[in-house]
Structures are given as structure tokens and as C-alpha cells.
Protein backbone atom coordinates (compact mmCIF):
# COMPACT_ATOMS: atom_id res chain seq x y z
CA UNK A 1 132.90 108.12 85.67
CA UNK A 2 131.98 105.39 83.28
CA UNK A 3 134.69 104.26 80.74
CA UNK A 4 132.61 105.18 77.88
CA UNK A 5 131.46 108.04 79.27
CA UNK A 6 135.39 109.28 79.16
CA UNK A 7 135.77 107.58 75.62
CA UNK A 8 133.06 109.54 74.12
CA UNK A 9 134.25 112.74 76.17
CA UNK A 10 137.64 112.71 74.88
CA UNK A 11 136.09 112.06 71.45
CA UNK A 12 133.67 115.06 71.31
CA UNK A 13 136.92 117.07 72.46
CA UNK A 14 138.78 116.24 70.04
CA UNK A 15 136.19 116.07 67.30
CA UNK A 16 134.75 119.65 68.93
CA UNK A 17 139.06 121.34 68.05
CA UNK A 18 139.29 119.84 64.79
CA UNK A 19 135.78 120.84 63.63
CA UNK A 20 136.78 124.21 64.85
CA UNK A 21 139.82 124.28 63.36
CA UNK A 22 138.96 123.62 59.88
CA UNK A 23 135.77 126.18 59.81
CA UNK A 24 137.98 128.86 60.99
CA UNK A 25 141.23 128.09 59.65
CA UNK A 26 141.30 125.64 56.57
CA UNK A 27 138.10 125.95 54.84
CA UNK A 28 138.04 128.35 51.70
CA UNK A 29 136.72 131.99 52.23
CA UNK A 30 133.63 132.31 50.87
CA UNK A 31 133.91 135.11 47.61
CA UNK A 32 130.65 136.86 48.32
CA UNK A 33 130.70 136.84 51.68
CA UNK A 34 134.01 137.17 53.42
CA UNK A 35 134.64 135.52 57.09
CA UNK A 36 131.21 135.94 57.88
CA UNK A 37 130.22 133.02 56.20
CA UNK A 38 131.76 130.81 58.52
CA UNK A 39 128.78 130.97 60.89
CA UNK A 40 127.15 128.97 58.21
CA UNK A 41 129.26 125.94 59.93
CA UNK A 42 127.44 126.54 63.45
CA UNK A 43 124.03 127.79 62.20
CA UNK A 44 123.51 124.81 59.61
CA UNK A 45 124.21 122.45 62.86
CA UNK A 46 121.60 124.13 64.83
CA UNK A 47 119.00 123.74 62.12
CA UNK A 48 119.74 119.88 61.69
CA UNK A 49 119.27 119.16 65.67
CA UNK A 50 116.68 121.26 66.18
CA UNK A 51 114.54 118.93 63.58
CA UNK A 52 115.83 115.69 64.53
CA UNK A 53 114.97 116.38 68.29
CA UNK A 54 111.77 117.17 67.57
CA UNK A 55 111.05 114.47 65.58
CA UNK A 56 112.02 112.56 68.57
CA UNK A 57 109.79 114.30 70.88
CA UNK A 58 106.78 113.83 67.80
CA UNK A 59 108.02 109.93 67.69
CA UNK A 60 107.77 109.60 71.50
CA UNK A 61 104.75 111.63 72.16
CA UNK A 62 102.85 109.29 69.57
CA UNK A 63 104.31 106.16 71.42
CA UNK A 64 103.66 107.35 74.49
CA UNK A 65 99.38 108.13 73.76
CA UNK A 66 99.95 104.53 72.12
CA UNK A 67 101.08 102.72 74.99
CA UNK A 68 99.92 104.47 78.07
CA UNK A 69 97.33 102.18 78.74
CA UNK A 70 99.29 99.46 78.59
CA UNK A 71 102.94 99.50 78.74
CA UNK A 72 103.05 101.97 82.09
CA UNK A 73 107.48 101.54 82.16
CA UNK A 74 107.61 102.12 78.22
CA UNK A 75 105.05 105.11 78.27
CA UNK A 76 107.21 106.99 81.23
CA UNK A 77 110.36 106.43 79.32
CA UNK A 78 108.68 107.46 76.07
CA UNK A 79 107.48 110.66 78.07
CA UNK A 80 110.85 111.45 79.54
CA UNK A 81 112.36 110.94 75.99
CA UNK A 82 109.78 113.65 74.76
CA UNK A 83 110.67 116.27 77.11
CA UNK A 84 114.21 115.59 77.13
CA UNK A 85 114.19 116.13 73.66
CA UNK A 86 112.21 119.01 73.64
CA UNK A 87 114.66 120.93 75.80
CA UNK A 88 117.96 119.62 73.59
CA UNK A 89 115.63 121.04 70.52
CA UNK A 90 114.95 124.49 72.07
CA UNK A 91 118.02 124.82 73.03
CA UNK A 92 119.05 124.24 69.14
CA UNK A 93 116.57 126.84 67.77
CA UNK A 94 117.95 129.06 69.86
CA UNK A 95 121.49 128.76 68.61
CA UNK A 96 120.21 129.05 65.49
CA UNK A 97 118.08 131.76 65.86
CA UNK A 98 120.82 133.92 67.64
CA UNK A 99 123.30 132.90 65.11
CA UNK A 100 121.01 133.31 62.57
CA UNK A 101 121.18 137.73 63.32
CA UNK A 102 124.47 137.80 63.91
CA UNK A 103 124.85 136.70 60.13
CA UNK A 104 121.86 138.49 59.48
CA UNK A 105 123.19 141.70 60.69
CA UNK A 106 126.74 141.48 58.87
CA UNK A 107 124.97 140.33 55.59
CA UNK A 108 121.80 141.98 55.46
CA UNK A 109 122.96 144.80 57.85
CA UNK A 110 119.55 143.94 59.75
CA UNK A 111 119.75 141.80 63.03
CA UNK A 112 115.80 140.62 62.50
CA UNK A 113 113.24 140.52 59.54
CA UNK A 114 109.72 139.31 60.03
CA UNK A 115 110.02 136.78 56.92
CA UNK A 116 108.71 133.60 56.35
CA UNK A 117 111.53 131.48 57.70
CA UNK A 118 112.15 133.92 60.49
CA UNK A 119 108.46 134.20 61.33
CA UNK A 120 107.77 130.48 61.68
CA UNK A 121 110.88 129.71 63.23
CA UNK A 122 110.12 132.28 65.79
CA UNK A 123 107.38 130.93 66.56
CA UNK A 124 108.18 127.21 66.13
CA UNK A 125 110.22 128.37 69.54
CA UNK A 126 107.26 129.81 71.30
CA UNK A 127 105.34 126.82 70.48
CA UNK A 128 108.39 124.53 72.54
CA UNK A 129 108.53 126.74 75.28
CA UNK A 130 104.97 126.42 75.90
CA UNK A 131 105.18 123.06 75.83
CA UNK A 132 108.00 123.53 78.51
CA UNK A 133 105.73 125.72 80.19
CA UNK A 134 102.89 123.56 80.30
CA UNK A 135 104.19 120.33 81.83
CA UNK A 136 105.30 122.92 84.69
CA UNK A 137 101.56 124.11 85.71
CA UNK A 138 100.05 120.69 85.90
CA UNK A 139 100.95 118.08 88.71
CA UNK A 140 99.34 115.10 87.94
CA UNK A 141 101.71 113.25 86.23
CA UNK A 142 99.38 111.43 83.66
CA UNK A 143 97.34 114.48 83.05
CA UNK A 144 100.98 115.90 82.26
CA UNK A 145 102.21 113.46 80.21
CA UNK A 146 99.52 113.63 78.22
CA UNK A 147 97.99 116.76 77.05
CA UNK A 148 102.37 117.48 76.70
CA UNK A 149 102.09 114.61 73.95
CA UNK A 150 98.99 116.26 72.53
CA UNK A 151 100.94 119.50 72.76
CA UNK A 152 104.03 118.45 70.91
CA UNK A 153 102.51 116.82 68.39
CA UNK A 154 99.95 119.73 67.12
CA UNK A 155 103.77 122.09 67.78
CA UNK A 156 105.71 120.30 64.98
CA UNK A 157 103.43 120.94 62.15
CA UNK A 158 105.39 124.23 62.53
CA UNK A 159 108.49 122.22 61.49
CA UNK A 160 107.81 121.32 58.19
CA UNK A 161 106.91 124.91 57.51
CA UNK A 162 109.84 126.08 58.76
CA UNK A 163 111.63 124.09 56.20
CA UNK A 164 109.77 125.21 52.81
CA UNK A 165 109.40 128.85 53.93
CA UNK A 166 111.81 129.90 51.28
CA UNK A 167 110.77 127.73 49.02
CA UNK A 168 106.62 128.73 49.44
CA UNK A 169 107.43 132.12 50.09
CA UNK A 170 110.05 135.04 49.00
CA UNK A 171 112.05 135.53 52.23
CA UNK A 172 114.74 137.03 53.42
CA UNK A 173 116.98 133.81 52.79
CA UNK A 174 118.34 132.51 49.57
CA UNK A 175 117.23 129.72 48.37
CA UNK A 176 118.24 126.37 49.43
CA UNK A 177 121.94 125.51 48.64
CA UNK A 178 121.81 121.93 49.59
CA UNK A 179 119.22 120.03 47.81
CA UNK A 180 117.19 122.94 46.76
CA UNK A 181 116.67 121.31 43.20
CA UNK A 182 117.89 124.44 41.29
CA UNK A 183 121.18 123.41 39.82
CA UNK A 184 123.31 125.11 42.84
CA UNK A 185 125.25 122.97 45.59
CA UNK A 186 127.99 123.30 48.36
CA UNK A 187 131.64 123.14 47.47
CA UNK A 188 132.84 119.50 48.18
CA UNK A 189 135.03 121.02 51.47
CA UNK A 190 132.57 123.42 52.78
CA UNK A 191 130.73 120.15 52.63
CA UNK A 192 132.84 117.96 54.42
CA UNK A 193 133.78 120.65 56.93
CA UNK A 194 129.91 121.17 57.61
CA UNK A 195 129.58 117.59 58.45
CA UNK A 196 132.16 117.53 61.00
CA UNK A 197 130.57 120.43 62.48
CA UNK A 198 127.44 118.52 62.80
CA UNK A 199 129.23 115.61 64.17
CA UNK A 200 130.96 118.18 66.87
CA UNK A 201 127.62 119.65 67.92
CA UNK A 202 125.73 115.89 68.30
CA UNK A 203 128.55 114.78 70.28
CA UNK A 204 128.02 117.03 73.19
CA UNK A 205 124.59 116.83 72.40
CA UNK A 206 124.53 113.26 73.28
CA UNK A 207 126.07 114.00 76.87
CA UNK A 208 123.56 116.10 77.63
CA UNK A 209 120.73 113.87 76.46
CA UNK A 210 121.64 111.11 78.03
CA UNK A 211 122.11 113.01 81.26
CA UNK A 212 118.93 114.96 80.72
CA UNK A 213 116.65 111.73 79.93
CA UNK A 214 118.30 110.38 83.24
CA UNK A 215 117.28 112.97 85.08
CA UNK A 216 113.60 113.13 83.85
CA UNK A 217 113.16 109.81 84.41
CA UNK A 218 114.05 110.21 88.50
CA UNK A 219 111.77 113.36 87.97
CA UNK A 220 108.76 111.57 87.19
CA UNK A 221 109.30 109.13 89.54
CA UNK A 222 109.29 111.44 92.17
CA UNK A 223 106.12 113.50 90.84
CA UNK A 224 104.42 110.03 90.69
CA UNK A 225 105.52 109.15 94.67
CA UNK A 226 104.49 113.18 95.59
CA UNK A 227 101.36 112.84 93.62
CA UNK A 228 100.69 109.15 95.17
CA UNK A 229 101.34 110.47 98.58
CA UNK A 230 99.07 113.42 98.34
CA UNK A 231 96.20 111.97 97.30
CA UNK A 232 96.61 109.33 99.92
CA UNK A 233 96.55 112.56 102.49
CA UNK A 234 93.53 113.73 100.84
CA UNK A 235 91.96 110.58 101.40
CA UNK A 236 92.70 110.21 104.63
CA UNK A 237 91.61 113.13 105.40
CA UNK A 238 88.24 112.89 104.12
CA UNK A 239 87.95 109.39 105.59
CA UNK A 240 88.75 110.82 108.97
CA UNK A 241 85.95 113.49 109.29
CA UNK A 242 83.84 111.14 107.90
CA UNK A 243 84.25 108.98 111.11
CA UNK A 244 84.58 112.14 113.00
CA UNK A 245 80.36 113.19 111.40
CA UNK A 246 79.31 109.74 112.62
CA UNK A 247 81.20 109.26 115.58
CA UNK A 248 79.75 113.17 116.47
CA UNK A 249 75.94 112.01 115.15
């Protein structure tokens, strides 16, 4: 293992304990709430990756149709940065999602609501999962790469809509506590504690990344050789019978 692989594993450790140690442990009980409110330091977290990884897909899908025709190395790493951050961001709204009820059911004594920022979230996740789906059922790798940038691009105009649902819409949700623009904000430690618990989540989150972006990368290549190697077949075999009809004639 690489030196800074170990650095930056002993680092997300130890920020991973302390951020857990402070939400649990040190961080004033909310008054309305109780305990409960404590998920708030995993489910805010969630939110904030979710959008920044698929921004990154959006940002690499548009390099990608902007280079493919010309930069072939910089459009397959700007594809495997796409779907590698597709997958980190699912895997986000998820967490959230799930944490989301729990909360949900000890606050609203409901685990699911068909609101505005539940709905589009919902289906912000259906969107990325098709996506997922979609680079699955096609084989040509171009083709692929391709209509998947298409894909993710039309997918995060969900995102931005997920984010003023409670302001566009009565929902479910409150309205925004951090920079909502109504006069209301986050306690200076429930601040500083939710920070750390962003930090904790990216670390690990940048392990897997990395990892996952390797791994697509070796993924391609090897749908590009398979690809390459059938159509080579194909051609041969039509090249052969066609010797075979004029050899026979």
C-alpha cells in the first residue's frame, strides 16, 4: 500500500472517531427535538455529496461530448470520472434518503411523505440509477459513453429542484436553516460539528473514488479491446464467406 494511501487512511480514521464523537457526545441537545436530531450530522453530509458528485458527473459529461472527437485519452477519463461519480452520488442519496425516514419517522411519526423535497429527491435517484442502468445494456463503448453524458446531463436538472423544493413549495421540511434568508441560522457548534462530519464522510469518500475511477478506467479499456475484437470476428467472418460465394461460383 502506497504511503499516502495509509496517511490519508489513518486520517479519515481518526477524523471518522472524532466526528463521531462530538455528534453523539459533545454537541448540545437540540430543545425541540431531543437525540433525534443528531441524524441531522449524517443526513446534512449526504445531501452535500450527493450534489457535489453530480456536479462532477454534469462537469465531466459536458467535457467529455466536448472532447470526444478529439482528445480520445481525456474523453475516456472524463467518462470514467462521470460514472464513477455517479455511483459515489447514488450511493449519497441513498444515505440520505434512508436517513432522511428514520428522522422522519421519530419527528413526524411518518417514515415517507410524497412532498416536494421527498418527491424530487426520489426521483432524482431513479433518474441515477437509470443512468447506471443504461451504460449496462449498451456495449459499444462510444455509443455508451455518450448517450450516458446525454443522460446525466438532462438527470441533474432534478438537482436544483431538489434544492428549492421547500422554498417553491410547502413541504414536509422546515425551511432552510442554513442560508435560507429568513433571519434563522445554526448554533456556532452544531456548526462546526456539522463540518467535521462532512469532512469524515468525504474522506472515505475519496478512497472509494479514487479506487472506483481506477477501476472504470481498466473497465473501459477492456470493453474497448472486447468490442475491438468482436467486430474484427464479425469481419472476418463476413470476409470469409465472401471468398467462400466466389470461390463456390
Amino acid at each position: 500500500m502506497k504511503l499516502w494511501r495509509v496517511l490519508w487512511l489513518l486520517v479519515t480514521l481518526g477524523v471518522l472517531a472524532q466526528g463521531f464523537r462530538v455528534a453523539l457526545f459533545v454537541v448540545p441537545t437540540d430543545a425541540a427535538q431531543g437525540d433525534v436530531q443528531r441524524i441531522f450530522y449524517y443526513h446534512i453530509p449526504s445531501w452535500v455529496g450527493m450534489g457535489l458528485f453530480f456536479a462532477i458527473n454534469l462537469a465531466c459529461s459536458l467535457l467529455y461530448l466536448a472532447v470526444r472527437n478529439r482528445n480520445q485519452t481525456l474523453a475516456l477519463k472524463a467518462d470514467a470520472l462521470a460514472v464513477t461519480s455517479a455511483e459515489v452520488g447514488v450511493v449519497f442519496c441513498l444515505i440520505g434518503l434512508v436517513t432522511g425516514s428514520l428522522w422522519g419517522r421519530a419527528v413526524w411519526g411518518i417514515w415517507w411523505t410524497w412532498d416536494a423535497r421527498l418527491t424530487t429527491t426520489f426521483i432524482l435517484w431513479i433518474l441515477y440509477i437509470s443512468y447506471l442502468l443504461l451504460r449496462g445494456l449498451l456495449e459499444d463503448p462510444e455509443k455508451k459513453a455518450t448517450l450516458s453524458a446525454i443522460f446525466g446531463i438532462f438527470a441533474f436538472l432534478d438537482v436544483p429542484l431538489v434544492y428549492l423544493s421547500n422554498r417553491l413549495w410547502r413541504t414536509q421540511h422546515p425551511q432552510p436553516v442554513i442560508a435560507g434568508g429568513n433571519g434563522s441560522g445554526l448554533n456556532p457548534v452544531m456548526g462546526k460539528v456539522l463540518l467535521l462530519c462532512v469532512a469524515a464522510v468525504f474522506c472515505v469518500m475519496v478512497l472509494v473514488y479514487i479506487d472506483r475511477y481506477r477501476l472504470e478506467l481498466l473497465r473501459n479499456e477492456c470493453d474497448e479491446l472486447k468490442f475491438e475484437i468482436e467486430s474484427r470476428s464479425v469481419q472476418a467472418a463476413n470476409l470469409g464467406a465472401s471468398v467462400t460465394r466466389r470461390v463456390g461460383s
